[in-house]
Protein backbone atom coordinates (compact mmCIF):
# COMPACT_ATOMS: atom_id res chain seq x y z
CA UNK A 1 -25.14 -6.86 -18.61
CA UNK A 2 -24.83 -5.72 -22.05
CA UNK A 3 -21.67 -3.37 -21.30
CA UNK A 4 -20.21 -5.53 -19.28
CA UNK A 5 -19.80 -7.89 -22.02
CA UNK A 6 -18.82 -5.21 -24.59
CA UNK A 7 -16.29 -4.40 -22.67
CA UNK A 8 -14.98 -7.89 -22.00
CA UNK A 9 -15.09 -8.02 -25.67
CA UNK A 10 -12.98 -4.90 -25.94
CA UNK A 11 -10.51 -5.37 -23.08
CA UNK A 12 -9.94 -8.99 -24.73
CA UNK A 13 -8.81 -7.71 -28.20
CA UNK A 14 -6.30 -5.37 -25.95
CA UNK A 15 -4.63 -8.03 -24.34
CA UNK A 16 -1.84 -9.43 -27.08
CA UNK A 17 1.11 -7.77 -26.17
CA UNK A 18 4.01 -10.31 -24.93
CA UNK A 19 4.92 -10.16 -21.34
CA UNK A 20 8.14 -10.04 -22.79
CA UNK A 21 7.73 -6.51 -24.06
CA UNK A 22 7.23 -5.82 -19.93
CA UNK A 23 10.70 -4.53 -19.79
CA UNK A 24 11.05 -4.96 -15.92
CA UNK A 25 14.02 -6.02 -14.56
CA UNK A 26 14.97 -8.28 -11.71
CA UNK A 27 18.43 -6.47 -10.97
CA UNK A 28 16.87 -2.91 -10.82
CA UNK A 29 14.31 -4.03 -8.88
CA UNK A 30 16.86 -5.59 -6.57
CA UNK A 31 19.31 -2.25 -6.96
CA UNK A 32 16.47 -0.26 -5.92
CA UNK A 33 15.42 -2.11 -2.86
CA UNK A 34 18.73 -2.55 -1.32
CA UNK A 35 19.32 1.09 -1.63
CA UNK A 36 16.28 2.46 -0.05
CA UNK A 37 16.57 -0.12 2.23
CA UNK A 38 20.20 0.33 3.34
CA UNK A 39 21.32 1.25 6.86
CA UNK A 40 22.62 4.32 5.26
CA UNK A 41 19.35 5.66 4.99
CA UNK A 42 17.90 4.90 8.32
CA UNK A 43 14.93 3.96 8.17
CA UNK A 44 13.17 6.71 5.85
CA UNK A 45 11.36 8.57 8.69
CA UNK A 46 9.24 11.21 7.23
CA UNK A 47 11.21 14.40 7.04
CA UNK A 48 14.39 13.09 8.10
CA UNK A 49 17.95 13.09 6.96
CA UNK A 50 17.43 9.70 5.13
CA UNK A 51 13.97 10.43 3.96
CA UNK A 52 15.45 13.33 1.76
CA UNK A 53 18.30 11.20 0.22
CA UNK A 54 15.54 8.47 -0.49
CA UNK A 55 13.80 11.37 -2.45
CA UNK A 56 17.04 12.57 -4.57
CA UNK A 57 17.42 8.98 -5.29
CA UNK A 58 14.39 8.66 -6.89
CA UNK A 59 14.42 12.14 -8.28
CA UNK A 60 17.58 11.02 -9.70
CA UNK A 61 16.25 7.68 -11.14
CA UNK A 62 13.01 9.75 -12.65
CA UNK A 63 15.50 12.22 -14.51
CA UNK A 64 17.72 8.98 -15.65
CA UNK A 65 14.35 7.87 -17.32
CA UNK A 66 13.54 10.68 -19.11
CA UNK A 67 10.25 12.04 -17.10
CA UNK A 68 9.66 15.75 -17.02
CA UNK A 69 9.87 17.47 -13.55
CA UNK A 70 5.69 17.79 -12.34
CA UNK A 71 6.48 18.79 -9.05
CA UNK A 72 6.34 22.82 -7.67
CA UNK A 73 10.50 22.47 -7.22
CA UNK A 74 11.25 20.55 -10.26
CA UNK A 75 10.66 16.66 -8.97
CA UNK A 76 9.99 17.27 -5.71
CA UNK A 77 6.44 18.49 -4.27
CA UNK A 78 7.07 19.67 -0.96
CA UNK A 79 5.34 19.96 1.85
CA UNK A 80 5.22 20.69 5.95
CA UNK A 81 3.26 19.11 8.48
CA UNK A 82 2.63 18.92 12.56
CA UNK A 83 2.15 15.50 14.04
CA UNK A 84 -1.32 14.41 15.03
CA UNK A 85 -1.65 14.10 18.88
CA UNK A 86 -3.57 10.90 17.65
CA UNK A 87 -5.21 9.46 14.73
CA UNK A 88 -8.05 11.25 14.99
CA UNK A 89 -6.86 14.47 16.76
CA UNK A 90 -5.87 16.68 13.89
CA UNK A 91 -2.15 18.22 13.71
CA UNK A 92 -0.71 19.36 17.48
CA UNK A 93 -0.12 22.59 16.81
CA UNK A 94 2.46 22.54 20.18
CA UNK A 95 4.48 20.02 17.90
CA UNK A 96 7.67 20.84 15.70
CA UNK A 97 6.92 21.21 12.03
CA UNK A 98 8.12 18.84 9.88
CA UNK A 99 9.35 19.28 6.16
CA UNK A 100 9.41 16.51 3.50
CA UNK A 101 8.31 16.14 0.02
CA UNK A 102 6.90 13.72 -2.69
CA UNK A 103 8.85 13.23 -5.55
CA UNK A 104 6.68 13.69 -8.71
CA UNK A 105 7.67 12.60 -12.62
CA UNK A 106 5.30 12.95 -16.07
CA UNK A 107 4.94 11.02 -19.00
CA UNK A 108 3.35 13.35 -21.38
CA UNK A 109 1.81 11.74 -24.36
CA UNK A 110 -0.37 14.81 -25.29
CA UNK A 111 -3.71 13.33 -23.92
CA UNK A 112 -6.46 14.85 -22.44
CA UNK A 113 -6.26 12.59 -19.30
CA UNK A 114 -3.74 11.15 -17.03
CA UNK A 115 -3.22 7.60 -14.76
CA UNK A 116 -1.46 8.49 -11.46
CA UNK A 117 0.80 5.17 -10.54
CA UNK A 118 2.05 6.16 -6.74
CA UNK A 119 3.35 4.53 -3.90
CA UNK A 120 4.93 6.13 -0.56
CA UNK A 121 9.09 5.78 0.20
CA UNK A 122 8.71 6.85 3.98
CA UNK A 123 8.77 3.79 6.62
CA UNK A 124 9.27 4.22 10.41
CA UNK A 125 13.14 5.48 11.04
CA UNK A 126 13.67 3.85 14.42
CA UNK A 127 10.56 3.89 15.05
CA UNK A 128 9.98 6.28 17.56
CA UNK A 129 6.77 7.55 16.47
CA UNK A 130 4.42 4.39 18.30
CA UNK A 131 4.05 2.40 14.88
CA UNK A 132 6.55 -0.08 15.37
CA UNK A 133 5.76 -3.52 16.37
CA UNK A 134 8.76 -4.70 18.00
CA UNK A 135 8.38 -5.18 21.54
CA UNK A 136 11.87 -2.83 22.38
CA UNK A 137 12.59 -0.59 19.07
CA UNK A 138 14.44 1.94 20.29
CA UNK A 139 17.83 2.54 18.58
CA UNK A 140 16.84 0.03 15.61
CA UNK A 141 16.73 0.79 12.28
CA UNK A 142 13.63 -0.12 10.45
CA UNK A 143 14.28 -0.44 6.96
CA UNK A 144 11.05 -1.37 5.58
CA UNK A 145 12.31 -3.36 2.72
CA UNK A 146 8.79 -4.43 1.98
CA UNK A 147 7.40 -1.35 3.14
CA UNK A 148 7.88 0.42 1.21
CA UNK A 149 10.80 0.12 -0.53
CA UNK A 150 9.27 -2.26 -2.76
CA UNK A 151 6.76 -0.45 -4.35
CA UNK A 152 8.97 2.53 -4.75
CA UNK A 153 11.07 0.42 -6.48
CA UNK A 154 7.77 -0.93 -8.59
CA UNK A 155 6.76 3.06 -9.17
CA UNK A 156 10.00 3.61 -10.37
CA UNK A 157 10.20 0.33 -13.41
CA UNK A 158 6.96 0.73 -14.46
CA UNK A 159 8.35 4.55 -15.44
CA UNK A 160 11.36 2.85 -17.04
CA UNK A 161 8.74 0.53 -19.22
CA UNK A 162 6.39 3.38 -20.16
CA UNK A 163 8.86 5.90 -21.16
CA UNK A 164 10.45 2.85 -23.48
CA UNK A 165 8.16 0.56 -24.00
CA UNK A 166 7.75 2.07 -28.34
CA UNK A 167 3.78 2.74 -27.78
CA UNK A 168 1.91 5.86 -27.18
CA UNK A 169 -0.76 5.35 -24.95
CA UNK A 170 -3.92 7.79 -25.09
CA UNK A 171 -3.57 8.76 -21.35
CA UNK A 172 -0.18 10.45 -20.11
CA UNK A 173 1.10 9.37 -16.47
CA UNK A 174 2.12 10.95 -13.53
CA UNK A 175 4.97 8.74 -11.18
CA UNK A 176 4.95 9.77 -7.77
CA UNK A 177 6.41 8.63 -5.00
CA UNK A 178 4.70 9.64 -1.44
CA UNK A 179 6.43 10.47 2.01
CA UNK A 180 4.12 11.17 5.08
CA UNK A 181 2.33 8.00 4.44
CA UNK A 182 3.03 6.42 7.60
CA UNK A 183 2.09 9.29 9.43
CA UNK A 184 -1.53 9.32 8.41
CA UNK A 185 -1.11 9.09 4.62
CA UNK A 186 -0.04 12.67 4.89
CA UNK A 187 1.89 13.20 1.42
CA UNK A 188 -0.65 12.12 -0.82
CA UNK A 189 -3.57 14.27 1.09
CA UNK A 190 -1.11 17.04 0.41
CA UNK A 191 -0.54 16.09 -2.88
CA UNK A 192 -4.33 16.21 -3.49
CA UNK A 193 -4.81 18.88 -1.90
CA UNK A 194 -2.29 21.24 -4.12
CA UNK A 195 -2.18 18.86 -7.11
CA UNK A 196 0.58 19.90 -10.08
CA UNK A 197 -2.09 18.50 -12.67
CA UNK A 198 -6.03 18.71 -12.67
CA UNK A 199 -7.78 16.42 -10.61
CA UNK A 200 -10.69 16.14 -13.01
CA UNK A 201 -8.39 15.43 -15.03
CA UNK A 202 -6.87 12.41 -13.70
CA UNK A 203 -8.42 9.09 -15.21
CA UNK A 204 -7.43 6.98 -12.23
CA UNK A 205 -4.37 6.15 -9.24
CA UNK A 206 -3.16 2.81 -9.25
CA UNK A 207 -1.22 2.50 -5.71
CA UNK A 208 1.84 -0.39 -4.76
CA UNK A 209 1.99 -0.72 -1.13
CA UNK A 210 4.05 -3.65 -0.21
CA UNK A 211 4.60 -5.78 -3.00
CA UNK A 212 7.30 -7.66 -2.60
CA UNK A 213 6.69 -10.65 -0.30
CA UNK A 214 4.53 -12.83 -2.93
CA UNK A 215 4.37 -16.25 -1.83
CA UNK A 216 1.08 -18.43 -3.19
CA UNK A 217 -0.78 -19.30 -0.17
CA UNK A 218 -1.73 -15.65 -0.15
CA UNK A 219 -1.25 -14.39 -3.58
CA UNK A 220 -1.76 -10.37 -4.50
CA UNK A 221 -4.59 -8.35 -3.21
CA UNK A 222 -5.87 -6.11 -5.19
CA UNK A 223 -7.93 -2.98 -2.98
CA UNK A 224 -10.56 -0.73 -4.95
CA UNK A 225 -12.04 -2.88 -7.57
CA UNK A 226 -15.69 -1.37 -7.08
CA UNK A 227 -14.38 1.72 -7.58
CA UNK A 228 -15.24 1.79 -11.04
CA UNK A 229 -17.62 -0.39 -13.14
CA UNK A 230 -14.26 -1.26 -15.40
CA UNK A 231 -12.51 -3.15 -12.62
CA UNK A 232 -14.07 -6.61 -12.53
CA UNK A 233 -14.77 -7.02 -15.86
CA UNK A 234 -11.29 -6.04 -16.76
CA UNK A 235 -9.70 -8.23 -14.33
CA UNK A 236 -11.61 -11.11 -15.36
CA UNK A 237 -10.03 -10.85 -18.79
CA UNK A 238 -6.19 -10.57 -17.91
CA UNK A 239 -4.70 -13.35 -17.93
CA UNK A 240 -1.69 -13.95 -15.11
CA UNK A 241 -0.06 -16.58 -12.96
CA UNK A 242 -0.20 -15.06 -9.60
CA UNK A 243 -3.46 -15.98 -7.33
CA UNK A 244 -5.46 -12.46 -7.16
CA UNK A 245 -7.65 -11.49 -4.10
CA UNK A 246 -9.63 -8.75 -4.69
CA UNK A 247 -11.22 -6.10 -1.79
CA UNK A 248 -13.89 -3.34 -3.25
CA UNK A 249 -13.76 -0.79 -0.77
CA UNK A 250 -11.63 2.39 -2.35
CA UNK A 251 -10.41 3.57 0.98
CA UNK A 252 -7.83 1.76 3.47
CA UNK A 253 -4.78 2.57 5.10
CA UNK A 254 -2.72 3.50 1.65
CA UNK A 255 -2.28 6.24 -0.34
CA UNK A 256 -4.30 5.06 -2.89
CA UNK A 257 -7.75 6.21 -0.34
CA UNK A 258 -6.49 10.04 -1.09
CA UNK A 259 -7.48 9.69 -4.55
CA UNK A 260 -10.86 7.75 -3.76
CA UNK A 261 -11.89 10.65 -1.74
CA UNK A 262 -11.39 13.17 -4.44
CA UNK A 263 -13.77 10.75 -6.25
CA UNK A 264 -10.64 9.02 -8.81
CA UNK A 265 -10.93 5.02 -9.63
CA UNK A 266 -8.55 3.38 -7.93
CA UNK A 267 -6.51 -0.03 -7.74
CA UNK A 268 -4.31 -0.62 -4.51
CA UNK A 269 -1.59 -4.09 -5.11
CA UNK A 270 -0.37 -5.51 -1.85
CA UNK A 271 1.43 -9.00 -1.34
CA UNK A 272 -0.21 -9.54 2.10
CA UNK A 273 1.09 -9.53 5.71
CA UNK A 274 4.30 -11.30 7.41
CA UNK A 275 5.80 -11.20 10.33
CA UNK A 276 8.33 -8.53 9.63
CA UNK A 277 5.60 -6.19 9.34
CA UNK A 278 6.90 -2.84 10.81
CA UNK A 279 9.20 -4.52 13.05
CA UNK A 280 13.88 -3.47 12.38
CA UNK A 281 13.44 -7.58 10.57
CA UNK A 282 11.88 -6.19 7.43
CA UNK A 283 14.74 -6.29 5.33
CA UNK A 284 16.26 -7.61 1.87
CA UNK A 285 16.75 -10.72 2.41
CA UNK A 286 13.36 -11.83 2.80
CA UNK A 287 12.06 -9.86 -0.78
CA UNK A 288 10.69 -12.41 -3.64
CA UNK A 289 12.49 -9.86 -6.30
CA UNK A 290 10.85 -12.40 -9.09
CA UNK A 291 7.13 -12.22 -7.62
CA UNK A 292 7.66 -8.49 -7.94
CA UNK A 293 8.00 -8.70 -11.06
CA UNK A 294 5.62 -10.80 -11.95
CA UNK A 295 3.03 -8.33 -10.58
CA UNK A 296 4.38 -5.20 -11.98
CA UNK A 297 4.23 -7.14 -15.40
CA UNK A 298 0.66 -7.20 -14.33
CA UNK A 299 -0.46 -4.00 -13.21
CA UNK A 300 1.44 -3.20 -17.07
CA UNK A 301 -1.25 -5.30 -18.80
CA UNK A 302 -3.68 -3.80 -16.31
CA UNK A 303 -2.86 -0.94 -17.33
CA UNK A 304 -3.15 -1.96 -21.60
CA UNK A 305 -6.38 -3.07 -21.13
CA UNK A 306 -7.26 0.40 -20.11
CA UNK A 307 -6.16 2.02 -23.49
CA UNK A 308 -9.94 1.88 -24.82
CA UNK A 309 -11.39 4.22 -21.52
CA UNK A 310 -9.37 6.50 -20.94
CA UNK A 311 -11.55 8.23 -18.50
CA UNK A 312 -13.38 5.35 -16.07
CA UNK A 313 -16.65 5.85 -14.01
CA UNK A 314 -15.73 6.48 -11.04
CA UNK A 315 -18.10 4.62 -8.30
CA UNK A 316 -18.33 5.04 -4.57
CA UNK A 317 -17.53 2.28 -2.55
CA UNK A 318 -18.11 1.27 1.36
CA UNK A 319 -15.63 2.48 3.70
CA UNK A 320 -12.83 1.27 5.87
CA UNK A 321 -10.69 2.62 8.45
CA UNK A 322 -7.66 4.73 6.47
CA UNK A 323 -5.38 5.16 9.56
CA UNK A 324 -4.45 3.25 12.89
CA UNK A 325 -7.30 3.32 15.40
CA UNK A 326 -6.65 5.34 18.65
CA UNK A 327 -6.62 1.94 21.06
CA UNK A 328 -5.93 1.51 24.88
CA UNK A 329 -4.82 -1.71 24.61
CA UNK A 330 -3.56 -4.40 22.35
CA UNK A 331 -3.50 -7.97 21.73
CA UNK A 332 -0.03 -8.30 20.41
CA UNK A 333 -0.78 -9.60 16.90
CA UNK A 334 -0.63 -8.85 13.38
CA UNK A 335 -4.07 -9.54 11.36
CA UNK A 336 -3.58 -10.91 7.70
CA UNK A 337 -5.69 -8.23 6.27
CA UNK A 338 -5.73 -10.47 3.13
CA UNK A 339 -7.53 -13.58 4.50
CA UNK A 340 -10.83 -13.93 3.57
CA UNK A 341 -12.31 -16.21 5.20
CA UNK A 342 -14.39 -15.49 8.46
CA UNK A 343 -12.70 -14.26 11.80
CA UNK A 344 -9.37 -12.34 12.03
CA UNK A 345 -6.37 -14.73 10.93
CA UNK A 346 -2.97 -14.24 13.20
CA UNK A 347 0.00 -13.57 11.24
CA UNK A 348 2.39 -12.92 13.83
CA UNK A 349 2.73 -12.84 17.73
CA UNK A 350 4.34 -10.17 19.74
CA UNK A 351 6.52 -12.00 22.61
CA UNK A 352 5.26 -10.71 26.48
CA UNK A 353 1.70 -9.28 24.47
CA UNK A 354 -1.29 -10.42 25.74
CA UNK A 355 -1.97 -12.80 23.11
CA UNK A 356 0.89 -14.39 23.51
CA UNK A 357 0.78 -14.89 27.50
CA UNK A 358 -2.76 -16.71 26.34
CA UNK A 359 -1.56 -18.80 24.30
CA UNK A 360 -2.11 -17.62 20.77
CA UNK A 361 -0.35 -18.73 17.63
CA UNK A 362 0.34 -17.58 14.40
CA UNK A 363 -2.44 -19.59 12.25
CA UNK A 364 -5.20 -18.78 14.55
CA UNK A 365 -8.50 -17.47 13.39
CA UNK A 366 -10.06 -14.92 16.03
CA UNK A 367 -14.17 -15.65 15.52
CA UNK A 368 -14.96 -13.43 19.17
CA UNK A 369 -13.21 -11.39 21.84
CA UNK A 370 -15.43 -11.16 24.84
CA UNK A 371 -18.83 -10.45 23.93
CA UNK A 372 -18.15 -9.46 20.37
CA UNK A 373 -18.50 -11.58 17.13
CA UNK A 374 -15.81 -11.42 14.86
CA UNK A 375 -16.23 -12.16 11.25
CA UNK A 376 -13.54 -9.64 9.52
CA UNK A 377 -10.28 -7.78 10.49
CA UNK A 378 -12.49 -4.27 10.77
CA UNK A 379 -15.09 -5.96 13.46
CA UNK A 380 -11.58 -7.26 15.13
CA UNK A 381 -10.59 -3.74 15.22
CA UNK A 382 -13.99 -2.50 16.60
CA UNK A 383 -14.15 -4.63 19.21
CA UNK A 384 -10.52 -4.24 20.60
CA UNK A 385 -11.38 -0.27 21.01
CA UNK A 386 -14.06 -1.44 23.46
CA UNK A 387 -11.76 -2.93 26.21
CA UNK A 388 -9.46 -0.96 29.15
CA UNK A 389 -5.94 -1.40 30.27
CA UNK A 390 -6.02 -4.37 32.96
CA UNK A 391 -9.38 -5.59 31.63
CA UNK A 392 -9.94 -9.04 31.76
CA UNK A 393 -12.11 -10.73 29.17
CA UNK A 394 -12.06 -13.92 26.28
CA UNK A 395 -10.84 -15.07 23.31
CA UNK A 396 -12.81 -17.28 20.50
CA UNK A 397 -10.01 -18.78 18.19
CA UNK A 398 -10.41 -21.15 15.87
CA UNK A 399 -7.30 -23.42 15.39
CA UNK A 400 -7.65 -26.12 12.74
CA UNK A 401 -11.36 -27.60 12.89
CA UNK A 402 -11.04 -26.91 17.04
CA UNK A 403 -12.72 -24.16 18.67
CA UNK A 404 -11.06 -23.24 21.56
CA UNK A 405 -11.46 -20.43 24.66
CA UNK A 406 -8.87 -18.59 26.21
CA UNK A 407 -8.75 -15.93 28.85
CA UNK A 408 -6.88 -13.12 28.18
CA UNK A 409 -5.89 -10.18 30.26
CA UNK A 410 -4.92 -6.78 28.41
């Protein structure tokens, strides 16, 4: 309890900069998202046409800062892959090989240690590949304003506020910007795998995986906060507007659960679920370009109130599932992996899905599917895996203060 406290104390006498000293800007937040998010690059899919002029771009935008090239080909870190017959089958070696790259920048303040700030620039092209969540995506572009535009767009500010923000901070940094990630986080296991900079020498990865949908019934999310002893206490201290959720576990499905496993503190910022969610609908208009900024403004006095421990503890943390689950069937509906309370909250219905022909709606709280209790999103996903195609069963949902049961046929 006594360290704790001292570092309260510590992390307290950090935090006096102005926001206003922040430097992040609405408009190149805005510029940024549009781009990636354009038509004209078509939907990002990992190794494709548009997913290399995503990467020039922000090659382009790291060079305009003033970062130094850290990847092995100046910026970019590349790398080649074969898609996994499944999530859990390892590469098909009778698949194509695909090329792509991250896109790597450094901030070298001639410190011993280094804080990784990443997030991935891939999304789901037309969404070909079985992620998509629209019920006919073929021929649609999904632009993945949210995802992940938006915190490639974040990655990319917080460079423009470190490299000009008149302080030298005791750690250096190291921008990068992932591809692969929707394909089983694949860029950033590469990435650790044939880093450009020690990884024992990396003091810790904070990650921005959709962060541009902030609305205040669900706030920011903050993954990996027992991933270090500095976390809580540190958080407890910085002061900011926006309602913060916060999840322990270092590994998820984000890039940030690379770094975790090569035993690196980590902080993962996500505005929470919406209906758009990997469907040709996420797109620009619905981006809250001021809530973005209010966050990166905090992961900047996040990062400040680091400047005293340069190097965290690093603590292991429980596990959760880091990639999509190899299912037979599906409900039809998007879990709000930020809700907290108990069950599996609905945050969006697939028309003709089996939830929907039951009578689901967006607002409902699964609490059991057939036999099995429900109390969190990961039992949700356990107990789905247990059903067959065809299978009839139940449904437990909680809708207001009513319980009600439904029979469902997947």
């Amino acid at each position: 309890m006594k360290k704790i406290q001292t570092w309260g104390a510590l992390i307290a006498c950090l935090l006096v900069a102005p926001v206003a000293n922040a430097q992040v800007s609405t408009k190149k937040i805005k510029k940024h998202i549009h781009y990636l998010a354009s038509d004209a690059l078509d939907g990002r899919g990992t190794g494709s046409a548009g997913c290399e002029k995503a990467a020039q771009y922000i090659a382009k935008q790291f060079k305009k800062i003033g970062l130094q090239p850290k990847g092995t080909d100046q910026y970019l870190h590349p790398f080649s892959f074969k898609k996994a017959k499944n999530p859990h089958g390892g590469e098909d070696m009778e698949s194509p090989e695909i090329h792509s790259q991250n896109v790597v920048g450094y901030l070298d303040n001639n410190s011993e240690f280094t804080i990784v700030i990443g997030a991935h620039y891939d999304h789901l092209g037309h969404g070909l590949d079985g992620n998509s969540l629209d019920a006919n995506p073929q021929g649609k572009i999904h632009n993945g304003a949210d995802d992940n535009a938006s915190g490639t767009a974040g990655v990319i500010e917080l460079a423009r506020h470190f490299v000009n923000n008149q302080k030298k901070e005791p750690f250096n940094f190291l921008f990068i910007c992932f591809s692969g990630e929707e394909l089983g986080l694949i860029g950033s296991k590469k990435f650790c795998e044939m880093p450009t900079i020690p990884l024992a020498k990396m003091s810790y990865m904070i990650n921005m995986d959709m962060i541009g949908r902030y609305r205040d019934e669900k706030g920011v999310m903050i993954h990996g906060v027992g991933t270090s002893p500095l976390w809580i206490p540190l958080l407890g201290v910085v002061k900011t507007d926006l309602k913060v959720k916060t999840d322990s576990s270092g590994t998820g499905p984000s890039d940030f659960t690379s770094f975790y496993l090569k035993n690196i503190p980590v902080l993962g910022f996500f505005t929470g679920q919406h209906s758009e969610y990997h469907k040709p609908t996420d797109d620009v208009e619905w981006i809250n370009y001021e809530g973005e900024k209010n966050v990166l403004e905090y992961i900047i006095k996040i990062v400040d109130g680091t400047c005293t421990f340069p190097k965290p503890e690093f603590t292991p943390t429980r596990q959760q599932s880091t990639t999509a689950r190899s299912f037979k069937v599906t409900l039809g509906v998007m879990p709000d992996y930020a809700f907290d309370g108990k069950g599996t909250r609905i945050d969006g219905v697939t028309q003709g899905k089996p939830a929907q022909k039951a009578g689901i709606i967006v607002g409902d709280i699964v609490i059991q599917l057939g036999e099995h209790k429900i109390d969190n999103v990961n039992q949700y996903m356990d107990a789905l895996g247990k059903f067959q195609k065809g299978q009839e069963s139940t449904v437990i949902i909680k809708r207001g203060t009513e319980e009600m049961i439904l029979k469902i046929v997947f």
